[in-house]
Protein backbone atom coordinates (compact mmCIF):
# COMPACT_ATOMS: atom_id res chain seq x y z
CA UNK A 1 -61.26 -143.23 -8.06
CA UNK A 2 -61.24 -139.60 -6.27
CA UNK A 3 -64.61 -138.13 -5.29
CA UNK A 4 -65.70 -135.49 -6.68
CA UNK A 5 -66.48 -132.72 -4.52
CA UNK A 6 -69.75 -131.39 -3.57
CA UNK A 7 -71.39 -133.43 -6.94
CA UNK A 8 -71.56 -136.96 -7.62
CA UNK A 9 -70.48 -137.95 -11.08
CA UNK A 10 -73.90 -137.87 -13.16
CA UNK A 11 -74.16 -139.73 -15.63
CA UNK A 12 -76.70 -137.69 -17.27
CA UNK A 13 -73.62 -135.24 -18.05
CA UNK A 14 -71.09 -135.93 -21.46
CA UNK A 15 -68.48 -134.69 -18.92
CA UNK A 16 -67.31 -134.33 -15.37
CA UNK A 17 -65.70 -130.85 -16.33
CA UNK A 18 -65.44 -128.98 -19.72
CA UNK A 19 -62.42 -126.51 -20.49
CA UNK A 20 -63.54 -123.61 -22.16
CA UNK A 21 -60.16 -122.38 -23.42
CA UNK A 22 -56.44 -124.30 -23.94
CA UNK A 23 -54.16 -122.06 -22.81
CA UNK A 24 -51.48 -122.95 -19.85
CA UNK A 25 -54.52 -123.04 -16.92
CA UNK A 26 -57.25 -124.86 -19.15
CA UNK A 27 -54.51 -127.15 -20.38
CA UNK A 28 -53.34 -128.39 -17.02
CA UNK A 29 -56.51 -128.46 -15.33
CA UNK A 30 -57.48 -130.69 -18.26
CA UNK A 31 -55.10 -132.95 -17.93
CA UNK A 32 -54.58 -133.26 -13.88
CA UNK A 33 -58.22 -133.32 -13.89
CA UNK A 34 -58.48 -136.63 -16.27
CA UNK A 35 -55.97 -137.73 -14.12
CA UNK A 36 -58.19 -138.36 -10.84
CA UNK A 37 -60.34 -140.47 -13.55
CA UNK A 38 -62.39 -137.65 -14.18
CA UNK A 39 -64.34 -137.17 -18.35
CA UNK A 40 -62.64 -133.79 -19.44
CA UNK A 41 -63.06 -132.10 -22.99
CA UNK A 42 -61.95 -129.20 -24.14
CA UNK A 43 -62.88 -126.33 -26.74
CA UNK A 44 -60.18 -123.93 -28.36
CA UNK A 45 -60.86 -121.83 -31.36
CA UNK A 46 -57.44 -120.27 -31.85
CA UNK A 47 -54.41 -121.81 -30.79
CA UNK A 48 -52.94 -124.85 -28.28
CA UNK A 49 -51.06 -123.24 -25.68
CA UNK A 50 -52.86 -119.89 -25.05
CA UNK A 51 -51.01 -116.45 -24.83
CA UNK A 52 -47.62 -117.38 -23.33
CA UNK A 53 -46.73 -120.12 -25.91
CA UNK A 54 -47.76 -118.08 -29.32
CA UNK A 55 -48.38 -114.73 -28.52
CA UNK A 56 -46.53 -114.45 -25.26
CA UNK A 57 -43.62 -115.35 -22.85
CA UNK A 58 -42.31 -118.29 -25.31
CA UNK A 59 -41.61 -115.94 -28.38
CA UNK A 60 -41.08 -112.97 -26.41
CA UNK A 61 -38.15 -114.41 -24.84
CA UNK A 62 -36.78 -115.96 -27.98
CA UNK A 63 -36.91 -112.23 -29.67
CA UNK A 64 -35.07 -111.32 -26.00
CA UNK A 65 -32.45 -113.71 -26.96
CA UNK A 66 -31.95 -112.27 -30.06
CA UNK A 67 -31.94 -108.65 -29.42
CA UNK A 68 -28.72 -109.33 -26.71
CA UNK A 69 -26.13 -110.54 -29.26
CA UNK A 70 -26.38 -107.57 -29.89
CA UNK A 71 -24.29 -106.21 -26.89
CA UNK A 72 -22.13 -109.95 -26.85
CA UNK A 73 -20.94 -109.25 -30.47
CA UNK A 74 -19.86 -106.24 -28.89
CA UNK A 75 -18.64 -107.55 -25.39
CA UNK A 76 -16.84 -109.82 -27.10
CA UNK A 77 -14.37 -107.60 -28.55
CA UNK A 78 -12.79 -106.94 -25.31
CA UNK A 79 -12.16 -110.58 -24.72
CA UNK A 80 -10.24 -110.88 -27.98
CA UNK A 81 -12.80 -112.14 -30.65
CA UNK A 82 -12.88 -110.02 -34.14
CA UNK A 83 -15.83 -110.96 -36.36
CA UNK A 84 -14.65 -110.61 -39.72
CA UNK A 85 -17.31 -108.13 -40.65
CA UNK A 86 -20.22 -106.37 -39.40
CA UNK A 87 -22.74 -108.69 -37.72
CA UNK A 88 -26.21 -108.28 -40.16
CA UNK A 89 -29.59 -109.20 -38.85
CA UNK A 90 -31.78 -111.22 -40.61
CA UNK A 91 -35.80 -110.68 -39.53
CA UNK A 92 -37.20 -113.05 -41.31
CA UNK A 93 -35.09 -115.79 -39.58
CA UNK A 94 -35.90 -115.15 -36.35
CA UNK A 95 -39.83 -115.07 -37.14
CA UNK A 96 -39.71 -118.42 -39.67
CA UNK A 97 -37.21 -120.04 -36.89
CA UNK A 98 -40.32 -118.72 -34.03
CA UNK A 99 -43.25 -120.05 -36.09
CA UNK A 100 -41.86 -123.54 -36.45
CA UNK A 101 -40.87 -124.07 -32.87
CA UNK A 102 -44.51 -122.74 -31.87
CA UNK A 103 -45.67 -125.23 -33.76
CA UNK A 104 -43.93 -127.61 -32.10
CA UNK A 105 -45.07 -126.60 -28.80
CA UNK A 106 -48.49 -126.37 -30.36
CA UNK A 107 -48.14 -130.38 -31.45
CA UNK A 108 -46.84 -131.00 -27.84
CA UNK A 109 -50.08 -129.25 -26.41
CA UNK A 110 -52.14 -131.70 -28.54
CA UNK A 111 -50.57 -135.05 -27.60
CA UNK A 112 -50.55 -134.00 -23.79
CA UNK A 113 -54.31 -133.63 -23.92
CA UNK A 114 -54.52 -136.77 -26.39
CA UNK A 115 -52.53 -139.02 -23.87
CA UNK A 116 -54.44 -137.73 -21.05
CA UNK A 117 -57.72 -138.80 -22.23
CA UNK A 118 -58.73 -135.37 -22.78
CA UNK A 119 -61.16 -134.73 -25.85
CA UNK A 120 -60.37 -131.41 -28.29
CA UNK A 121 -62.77 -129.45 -29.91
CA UNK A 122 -61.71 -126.77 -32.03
CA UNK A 123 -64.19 -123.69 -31.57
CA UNK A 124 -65.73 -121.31 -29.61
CA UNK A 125 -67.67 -122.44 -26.74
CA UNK A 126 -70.56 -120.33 -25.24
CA UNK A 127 -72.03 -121.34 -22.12
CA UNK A 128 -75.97 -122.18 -22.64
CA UNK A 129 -76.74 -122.31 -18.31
CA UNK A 130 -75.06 -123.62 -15.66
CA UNK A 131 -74.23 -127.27 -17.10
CA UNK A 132 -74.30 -126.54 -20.45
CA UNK A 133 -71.99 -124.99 -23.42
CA UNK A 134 -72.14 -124.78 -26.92
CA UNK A 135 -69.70 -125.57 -29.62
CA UNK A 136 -70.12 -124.97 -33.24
CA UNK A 137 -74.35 -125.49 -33.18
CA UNK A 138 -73.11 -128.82 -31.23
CA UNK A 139 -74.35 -128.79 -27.10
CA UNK A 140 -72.47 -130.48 -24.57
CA UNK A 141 -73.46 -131.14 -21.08
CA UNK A 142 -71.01 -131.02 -18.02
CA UNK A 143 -70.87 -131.29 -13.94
CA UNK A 144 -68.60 -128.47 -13.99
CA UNK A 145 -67.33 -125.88 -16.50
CA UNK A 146 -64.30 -124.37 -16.05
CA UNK A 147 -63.77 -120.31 -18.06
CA UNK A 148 -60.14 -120.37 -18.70
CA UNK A 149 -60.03 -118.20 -21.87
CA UNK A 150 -57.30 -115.41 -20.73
CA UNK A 151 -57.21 -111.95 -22.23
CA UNK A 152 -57.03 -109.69 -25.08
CA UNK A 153 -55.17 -106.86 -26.20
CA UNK A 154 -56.98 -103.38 -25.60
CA UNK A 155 -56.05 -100.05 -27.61
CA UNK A 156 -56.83 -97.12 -26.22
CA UNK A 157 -59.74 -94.92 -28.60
CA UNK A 158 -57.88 -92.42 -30.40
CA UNK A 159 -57.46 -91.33 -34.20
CA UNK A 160 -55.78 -93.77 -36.09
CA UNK A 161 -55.91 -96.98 -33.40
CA UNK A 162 -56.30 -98.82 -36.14
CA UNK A 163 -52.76 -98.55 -37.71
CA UNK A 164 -51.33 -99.92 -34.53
CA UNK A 165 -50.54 -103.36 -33.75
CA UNK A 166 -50.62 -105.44 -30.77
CA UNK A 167 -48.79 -108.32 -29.31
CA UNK A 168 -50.66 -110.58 -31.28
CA UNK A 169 -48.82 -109.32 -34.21
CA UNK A 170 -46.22 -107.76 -33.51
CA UNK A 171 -44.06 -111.06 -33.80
CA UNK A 172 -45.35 -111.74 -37.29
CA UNK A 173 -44.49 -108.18 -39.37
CA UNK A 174 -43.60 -108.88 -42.62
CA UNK A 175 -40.23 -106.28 -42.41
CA UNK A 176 -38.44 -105.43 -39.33
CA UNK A 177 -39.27 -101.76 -38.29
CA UNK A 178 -36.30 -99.40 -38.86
CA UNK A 179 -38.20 -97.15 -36.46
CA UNK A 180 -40.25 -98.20 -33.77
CA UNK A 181 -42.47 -97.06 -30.67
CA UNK A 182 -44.38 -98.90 -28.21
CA UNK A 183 -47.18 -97.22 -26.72
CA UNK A 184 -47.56 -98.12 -22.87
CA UNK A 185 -45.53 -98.82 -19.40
CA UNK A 186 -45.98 -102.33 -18.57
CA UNK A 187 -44.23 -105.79 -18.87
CA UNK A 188 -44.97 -105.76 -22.58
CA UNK A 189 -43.85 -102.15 -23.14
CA UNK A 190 -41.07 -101.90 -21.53
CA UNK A 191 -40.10 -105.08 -23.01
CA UNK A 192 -40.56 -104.95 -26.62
CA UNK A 193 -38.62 -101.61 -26.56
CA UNK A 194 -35.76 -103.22 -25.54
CA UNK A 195 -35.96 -106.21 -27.76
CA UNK A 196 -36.37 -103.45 -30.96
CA UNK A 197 -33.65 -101.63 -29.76
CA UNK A 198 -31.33 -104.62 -29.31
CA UNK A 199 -32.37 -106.02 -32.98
CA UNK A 200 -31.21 -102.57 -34.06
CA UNK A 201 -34.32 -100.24 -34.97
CA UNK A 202 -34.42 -96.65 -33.43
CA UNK A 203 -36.99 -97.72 -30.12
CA UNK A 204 -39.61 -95.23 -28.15
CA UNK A 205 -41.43 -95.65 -25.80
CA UNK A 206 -44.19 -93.66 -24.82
CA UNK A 207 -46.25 -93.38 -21.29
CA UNK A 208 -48.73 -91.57 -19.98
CA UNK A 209 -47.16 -91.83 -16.31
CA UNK A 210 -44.27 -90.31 -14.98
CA UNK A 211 -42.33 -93.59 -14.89
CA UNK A 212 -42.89 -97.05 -16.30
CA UNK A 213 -43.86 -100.59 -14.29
CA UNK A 214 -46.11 -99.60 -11.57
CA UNK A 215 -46.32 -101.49 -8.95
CA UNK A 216 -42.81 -102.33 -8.96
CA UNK A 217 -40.19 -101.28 -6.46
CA UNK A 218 -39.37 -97.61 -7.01
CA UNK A 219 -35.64 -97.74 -7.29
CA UNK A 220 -35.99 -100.82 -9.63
CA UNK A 221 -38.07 -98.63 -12.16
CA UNK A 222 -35.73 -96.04 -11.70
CA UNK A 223 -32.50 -97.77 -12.14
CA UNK A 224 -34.12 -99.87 -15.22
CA UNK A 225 -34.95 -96.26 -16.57
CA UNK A 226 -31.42 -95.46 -17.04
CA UNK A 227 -29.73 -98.16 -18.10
CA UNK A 228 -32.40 -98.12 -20.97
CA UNK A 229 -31.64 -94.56 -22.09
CA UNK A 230 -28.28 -95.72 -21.76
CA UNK A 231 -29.00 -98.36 -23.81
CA UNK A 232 -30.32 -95.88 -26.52
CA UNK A 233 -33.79 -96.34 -25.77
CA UNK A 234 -35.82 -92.97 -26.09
CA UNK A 235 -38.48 -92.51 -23.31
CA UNK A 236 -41.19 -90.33 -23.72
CA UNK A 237 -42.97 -89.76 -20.13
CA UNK A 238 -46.25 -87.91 -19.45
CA UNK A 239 -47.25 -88.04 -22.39
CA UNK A 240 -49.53 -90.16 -24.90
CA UNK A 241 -50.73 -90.72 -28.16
CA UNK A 242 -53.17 -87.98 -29.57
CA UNK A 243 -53.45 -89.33 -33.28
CA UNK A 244 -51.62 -91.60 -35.69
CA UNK A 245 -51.49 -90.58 -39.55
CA UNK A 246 -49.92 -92.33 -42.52
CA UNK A 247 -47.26 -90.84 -44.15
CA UNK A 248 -44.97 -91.62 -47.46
CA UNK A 249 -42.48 -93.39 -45.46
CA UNK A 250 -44.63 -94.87 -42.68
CA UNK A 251 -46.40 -93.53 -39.90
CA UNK A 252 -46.75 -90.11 -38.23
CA UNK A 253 -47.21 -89.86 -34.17
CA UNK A 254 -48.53 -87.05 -32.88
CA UNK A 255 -47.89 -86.81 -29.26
CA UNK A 256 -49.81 -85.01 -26.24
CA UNK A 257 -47.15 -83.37 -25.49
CA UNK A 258 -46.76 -81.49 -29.54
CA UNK A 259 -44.12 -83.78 -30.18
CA UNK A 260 -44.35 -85.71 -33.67
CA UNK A 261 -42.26 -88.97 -34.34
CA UNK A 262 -41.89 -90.59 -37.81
CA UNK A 263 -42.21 -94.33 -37.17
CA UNK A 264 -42.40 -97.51 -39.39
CA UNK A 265 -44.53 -99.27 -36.57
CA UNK A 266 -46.44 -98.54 -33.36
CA UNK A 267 -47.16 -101.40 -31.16
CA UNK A 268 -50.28 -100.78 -28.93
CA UNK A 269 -49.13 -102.57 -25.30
CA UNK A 270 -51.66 -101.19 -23.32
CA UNK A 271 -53.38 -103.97 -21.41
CA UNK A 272 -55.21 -106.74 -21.68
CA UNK A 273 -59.23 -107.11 -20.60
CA UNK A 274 -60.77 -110.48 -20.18
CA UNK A 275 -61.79 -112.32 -23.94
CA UNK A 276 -64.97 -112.80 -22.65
CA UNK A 277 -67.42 -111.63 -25.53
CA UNK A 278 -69.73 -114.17 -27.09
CA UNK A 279 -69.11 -116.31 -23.84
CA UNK A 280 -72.34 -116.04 -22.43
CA UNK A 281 -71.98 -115.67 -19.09
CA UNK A 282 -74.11 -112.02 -18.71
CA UNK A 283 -77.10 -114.28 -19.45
CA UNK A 284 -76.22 -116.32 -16.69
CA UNK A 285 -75.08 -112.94 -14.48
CA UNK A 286 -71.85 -114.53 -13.65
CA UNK A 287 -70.52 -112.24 -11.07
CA UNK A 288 -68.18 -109.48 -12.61
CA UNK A 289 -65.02 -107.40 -10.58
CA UNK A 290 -65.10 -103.76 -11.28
CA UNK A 291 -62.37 -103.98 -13.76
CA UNK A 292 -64.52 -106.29 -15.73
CA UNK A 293 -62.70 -109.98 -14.48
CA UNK A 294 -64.92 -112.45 -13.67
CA UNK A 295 -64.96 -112.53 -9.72
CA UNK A 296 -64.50 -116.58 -8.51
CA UNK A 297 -63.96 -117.05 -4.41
CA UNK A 298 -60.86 -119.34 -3.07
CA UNK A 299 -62.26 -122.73 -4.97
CA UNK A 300 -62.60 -120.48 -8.40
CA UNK A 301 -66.11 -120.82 -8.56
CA UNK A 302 -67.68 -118.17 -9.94
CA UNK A 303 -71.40 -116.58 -8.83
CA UNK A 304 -72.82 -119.56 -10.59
CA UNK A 305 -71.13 -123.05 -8.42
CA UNK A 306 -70.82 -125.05 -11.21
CA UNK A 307 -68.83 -122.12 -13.54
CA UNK A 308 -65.40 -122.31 -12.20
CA UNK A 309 -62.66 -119.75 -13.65
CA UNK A 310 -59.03 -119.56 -13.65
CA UNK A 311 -55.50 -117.34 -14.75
CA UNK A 312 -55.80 -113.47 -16.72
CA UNK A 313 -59.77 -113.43 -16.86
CA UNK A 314 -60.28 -113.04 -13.19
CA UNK A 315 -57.88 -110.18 -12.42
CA UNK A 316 -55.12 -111.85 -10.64
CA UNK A 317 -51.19 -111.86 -11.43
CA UNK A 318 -50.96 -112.36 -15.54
CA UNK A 319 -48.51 -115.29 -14.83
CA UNK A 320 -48.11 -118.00 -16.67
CA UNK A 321 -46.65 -120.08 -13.43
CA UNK A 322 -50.06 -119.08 -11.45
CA UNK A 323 -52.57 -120.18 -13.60
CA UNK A 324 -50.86 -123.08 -14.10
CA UNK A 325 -50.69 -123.24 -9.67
CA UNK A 326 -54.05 -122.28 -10.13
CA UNK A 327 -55.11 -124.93 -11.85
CA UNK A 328 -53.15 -127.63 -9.76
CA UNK A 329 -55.15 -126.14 -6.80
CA UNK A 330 -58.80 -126.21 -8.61
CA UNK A 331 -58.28 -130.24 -9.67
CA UNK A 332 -57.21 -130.59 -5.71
CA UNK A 333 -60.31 -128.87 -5.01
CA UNK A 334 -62.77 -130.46 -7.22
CA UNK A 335 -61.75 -134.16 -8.24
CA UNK A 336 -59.88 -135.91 -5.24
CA UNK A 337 -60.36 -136.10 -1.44
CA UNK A 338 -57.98 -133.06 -0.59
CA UNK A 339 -59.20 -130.02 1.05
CA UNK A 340 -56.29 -127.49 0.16
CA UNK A 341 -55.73 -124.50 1.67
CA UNK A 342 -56.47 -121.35 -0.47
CA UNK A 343 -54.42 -120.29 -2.63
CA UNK A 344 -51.35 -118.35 -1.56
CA UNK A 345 -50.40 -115.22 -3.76
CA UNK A 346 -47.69 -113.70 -1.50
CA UNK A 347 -44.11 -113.84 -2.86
CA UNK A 348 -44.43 -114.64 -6.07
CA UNK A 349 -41.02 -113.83 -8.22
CA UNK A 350 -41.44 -112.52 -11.89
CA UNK A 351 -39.20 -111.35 -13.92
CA UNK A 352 -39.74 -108.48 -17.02
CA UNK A 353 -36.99 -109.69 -19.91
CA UNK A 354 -36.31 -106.06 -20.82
CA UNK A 355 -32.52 -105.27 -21.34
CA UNK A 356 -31.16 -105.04 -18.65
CA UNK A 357 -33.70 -108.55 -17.36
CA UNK A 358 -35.65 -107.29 -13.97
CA UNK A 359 -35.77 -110.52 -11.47
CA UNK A 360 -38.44 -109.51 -8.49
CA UNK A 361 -39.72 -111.43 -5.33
CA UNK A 362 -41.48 -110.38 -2.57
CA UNK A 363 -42.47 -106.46 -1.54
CA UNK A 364 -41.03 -103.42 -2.83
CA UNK A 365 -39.59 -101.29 -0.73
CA UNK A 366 -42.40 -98.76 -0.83
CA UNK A 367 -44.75 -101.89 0.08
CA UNK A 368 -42.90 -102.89 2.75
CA UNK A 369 -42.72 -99.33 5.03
CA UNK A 370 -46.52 -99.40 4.76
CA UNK A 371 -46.88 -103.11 6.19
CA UNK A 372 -44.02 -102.73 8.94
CA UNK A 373 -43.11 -100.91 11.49
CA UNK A 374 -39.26 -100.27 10.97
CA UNK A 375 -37.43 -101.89 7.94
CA UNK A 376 -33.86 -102.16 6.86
CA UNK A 377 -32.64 -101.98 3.27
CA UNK A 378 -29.51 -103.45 1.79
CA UNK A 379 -28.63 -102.33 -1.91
CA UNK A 380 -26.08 -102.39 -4.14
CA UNK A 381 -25.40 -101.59 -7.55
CA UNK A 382 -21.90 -102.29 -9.56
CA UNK A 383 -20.47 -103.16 -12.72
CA UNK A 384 -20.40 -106.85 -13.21
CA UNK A 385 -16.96 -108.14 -13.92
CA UNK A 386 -17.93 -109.45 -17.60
CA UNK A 387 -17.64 -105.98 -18.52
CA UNK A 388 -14.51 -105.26 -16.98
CA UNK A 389 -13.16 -106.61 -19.90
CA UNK A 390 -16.07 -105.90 -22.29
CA UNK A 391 -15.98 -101.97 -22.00
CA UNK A 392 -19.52 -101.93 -21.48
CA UNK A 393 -21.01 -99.45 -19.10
CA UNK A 394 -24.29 -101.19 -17.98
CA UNK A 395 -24.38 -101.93 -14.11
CA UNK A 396 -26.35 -104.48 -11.67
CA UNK A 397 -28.69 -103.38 -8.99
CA UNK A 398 -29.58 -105.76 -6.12
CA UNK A 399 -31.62 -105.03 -3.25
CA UNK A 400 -32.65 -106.88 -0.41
CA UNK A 401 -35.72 -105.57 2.03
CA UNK A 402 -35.73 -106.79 5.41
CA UNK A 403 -38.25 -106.45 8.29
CA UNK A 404 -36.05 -105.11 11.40
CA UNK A 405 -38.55 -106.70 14.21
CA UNK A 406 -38.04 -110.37 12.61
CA UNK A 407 -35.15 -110.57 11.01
CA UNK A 408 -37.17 -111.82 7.89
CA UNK A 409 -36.20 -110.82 4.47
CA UNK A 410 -39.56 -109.82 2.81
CA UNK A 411 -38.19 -108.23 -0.66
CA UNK A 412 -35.33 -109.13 -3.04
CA UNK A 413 -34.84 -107.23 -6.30
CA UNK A 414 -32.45 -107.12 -9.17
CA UNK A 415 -31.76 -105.50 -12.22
CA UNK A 416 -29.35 -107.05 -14.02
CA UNK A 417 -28.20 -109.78 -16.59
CA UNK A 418 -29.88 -112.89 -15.93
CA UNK A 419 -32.33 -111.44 -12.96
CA UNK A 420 -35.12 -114.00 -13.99
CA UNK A 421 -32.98 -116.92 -13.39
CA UNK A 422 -30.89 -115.83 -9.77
CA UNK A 423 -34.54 -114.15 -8.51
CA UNK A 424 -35.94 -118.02 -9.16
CA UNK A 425 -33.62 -119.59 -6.43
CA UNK A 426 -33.66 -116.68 -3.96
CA UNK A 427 -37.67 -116.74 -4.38
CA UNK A 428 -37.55 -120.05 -2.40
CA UNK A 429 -35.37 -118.40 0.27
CA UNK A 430 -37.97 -115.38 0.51
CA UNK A 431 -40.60 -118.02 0.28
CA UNK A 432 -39.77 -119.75 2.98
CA UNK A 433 -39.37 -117.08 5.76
CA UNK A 434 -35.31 -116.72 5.99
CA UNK A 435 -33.50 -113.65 7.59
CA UNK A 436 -30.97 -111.36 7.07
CA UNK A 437 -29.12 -113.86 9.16
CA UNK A 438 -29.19 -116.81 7.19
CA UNK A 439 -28.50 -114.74 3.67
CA UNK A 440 -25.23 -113.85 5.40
CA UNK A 441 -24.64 -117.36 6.85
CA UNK A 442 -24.68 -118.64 3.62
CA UNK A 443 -21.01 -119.00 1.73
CA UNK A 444 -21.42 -117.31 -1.67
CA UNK A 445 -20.23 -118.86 -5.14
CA UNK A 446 -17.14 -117.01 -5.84
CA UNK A 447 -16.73 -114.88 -8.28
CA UNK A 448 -20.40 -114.48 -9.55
CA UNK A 449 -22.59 -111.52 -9.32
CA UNK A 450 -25.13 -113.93 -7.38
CA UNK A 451 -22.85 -113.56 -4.68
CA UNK A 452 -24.30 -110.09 -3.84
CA UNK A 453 -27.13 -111.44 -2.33
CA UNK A 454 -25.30 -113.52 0.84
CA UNK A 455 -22.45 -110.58 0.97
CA UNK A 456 -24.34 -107.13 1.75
CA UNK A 457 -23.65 -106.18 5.10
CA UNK A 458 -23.85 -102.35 5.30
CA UNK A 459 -26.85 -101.23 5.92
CA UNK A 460 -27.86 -98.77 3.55
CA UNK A 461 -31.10 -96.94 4.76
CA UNK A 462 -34.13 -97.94 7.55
């Protein structure tokens, strides 16, 4: 059996490590964990699975799916189909057919941890000290805890907060929204407005910045921007929500800005903090980052050794994929004989499923002329030939970012259909260190949009 590091197993202790939390992270440190031979429970008082399979990237994707027929009954006039009559969209379909395949994930959660060895509790655990939580009045002892409880939808203060909804809800409204707005400029934002608008409700989005996605390469935003609006989409920038009133045929907005929009529903997708209340670590003065995360070094242990933490509640990338790497890398850490490097966070591809997808790995452009010298930047943008056919007018932008000393691409970007899954393959390429060189030593698949990224050879700016 693997060592544990740095503390013999005790006997004294019910467990070797306790899982506050069964999301993606607490799930799969759970069960590599019990793998090295190590006693692992687990408490959860909402859901198996954590945000991305109920609240998160499992149905949000599904809803994704849905809003794009969409343009394909469309696109698929130009290719010959007719449909007989006017395609009609049934709500309630989509959010039965969601609920039972969550719960089928939810049932898959359970028999992971069951096979695994891995005792459930269903509640809310509170940490009593350093060895010690609390679970419905009942105390268990443990080497090691681990916080892996992810985060919570915030709304901003302002009059009427209360009539908005959040992502916890907003996949569960009892009528599909004729009119909707989404408050906010992030993944979920940006996202759910395209997913109304494709499922055929008049979308808005509202931000208080002068563009949405921070953080992201600027011409990506940019070029996203419009096909949106294109898309019918209405964007309301620099501006934000002063009140929300009820009115006799749904909701009133009353913008910053003087502008008032009659909606049926307002979703709230303004961050997420940390669901740490009730947790009791401030008794224990478990080291906090400014922005209220719970600060853990490179082994995840927090200000307190024996509290470890992983994924959304200590401030790093809100990625499904890296607290799940995250937790791969703790077990490595704490139950077997392996001393791991830390972490690595660079290059990590994501992808934002609005309409048109965004596929991203690696540094923006904007990052890039701050961490090299010279750079070179390859871009194009084009209609894809589906639509040559289709009549559609939306377009494809890819982008590669190069360093000009090494050769080395250190950015690839892409807005267009499918981004998430052609950014997954080139991510290894950018991973790995590759040039300009080998991108355009490689023979491209012929005739795919894909084929963009081995075939740009004009330079387009340094």
């Amino acid at each position: 059996m693997a060592r544990q590091d740095e503390e013999n197993r005790v006997s004294d202790f019910d467990y070797d490590l306790f899982v506050i939390g069964a999301g993606s992270g607490g799930v799969r440190a759970a069960r590599t964990a019990a793998v090295t031979g190590a006693r692992v429970a687990v408490a959860e008082d909402r859901y198996l699975g954590g945000t991305c399979v109920n609240v998160g990237c499992v149905p949000k994707k599904l809803y994704s799916y849905a809003a794009h027929f969409h343009d394909a009954f469309q696109d698929a006039r130009g290719f010959g189909w007719e449909l007989p009559e006017a395609p009609r969209f049934d709500w309630a379909t989509l959010r039965d057919n969601k609920v039972s395949e969550i719960s089928r994930l939810n049932e898959i959660y359970g028999r992971l941890l069951e096979n695994a060895g891995v005792r459930l509790i269903n509640g809310r655990a509170s940490v009593v000290d350093a060895h010690c939580v609390e679970v419905a009045g009942q105390r268990f002892s443990a080497a090691k805890i681990l916080v892996a409880v992810g985060g919570w939808p915030w709304i901003p203060d302002f009059a009427g907060r209360e009539l908005a909804v959040t992502s916890n809800e907003v996949f569960d409204l009892e009528r599909m929204p004729r009119r909707f707005l989404v408050l906010g400029g992030g993944y979920i934002a940006v996202e759910f407005a395209s997913i109304f608008n494709g499922l055929g409700s008049e979308a808005h989005l509202v931000y208080r910045g002068e563009l949405f996605l921070r953080g992201f390469d600027r011409e990506v935003r940019e070029f996203t921007r419009e096909q949106m609006a294109i898309k019918g989409v209405n964007l309301h920038f620099e501006t934000n929500i002063e009140r929300i009133d009820r009115a006799e045929d749904g909701l009133r907005v009353t913008l910053t800005n003087g502008e008032t929009l009659a909606v049926d529903t307002v979703l709230a997708a303004t961050g997420r903090k940390p669901n740490l209340e009730g947790l009791g670590l401030d008794a224990l003065n478990v080291e906090r980052n400014a922005d209220g995360t719970v600060k853990v070094n490179d082994r995840f242990e927090t200000s307190v050794p024996s509290i470890l933490a992983l994924g959304d509640v200590t401030g790093g990338p809100e990625l499904t994929p890296v607290a799940l790497a995250e937790a791969m890398h703790l077990v490595q850490q704490h139950f077997s004989d392996a001393r791991p490097a830390p972490m690595d966070y660079r290059n990590i591809a994501t992808a934002v499923f609005c309409h048109p997808n965004i596929g991203t790995v690696g540094l923006s452009e904007e990052q890039a002329r701050k961490q090299y010298e010279a750079i070179r930047v390859y871009r194009t943008d084009f209609r894809p030939m589906k639509h040559t056919l289709s009549g559609s007018q939306e377009r494809c932008l890819m982008k590669l970012i190069v360093d000009d000393v090494s050769d080395v691409v250190v950015g690839a970007h892409m807005v267009g259909e499918e981004a998430g899954e052609l950014i997954q393959g080139i991510a290894v390429a950018v991973r790995a260190g590759l040039t300009k060189a080998d991108f355009d030593a490689t023979v491209g698949i012929h005739p795919t949009a894909a084929e963009e990224f081995v075939t740009m050879r004009t330079l387009s700016r340094h």
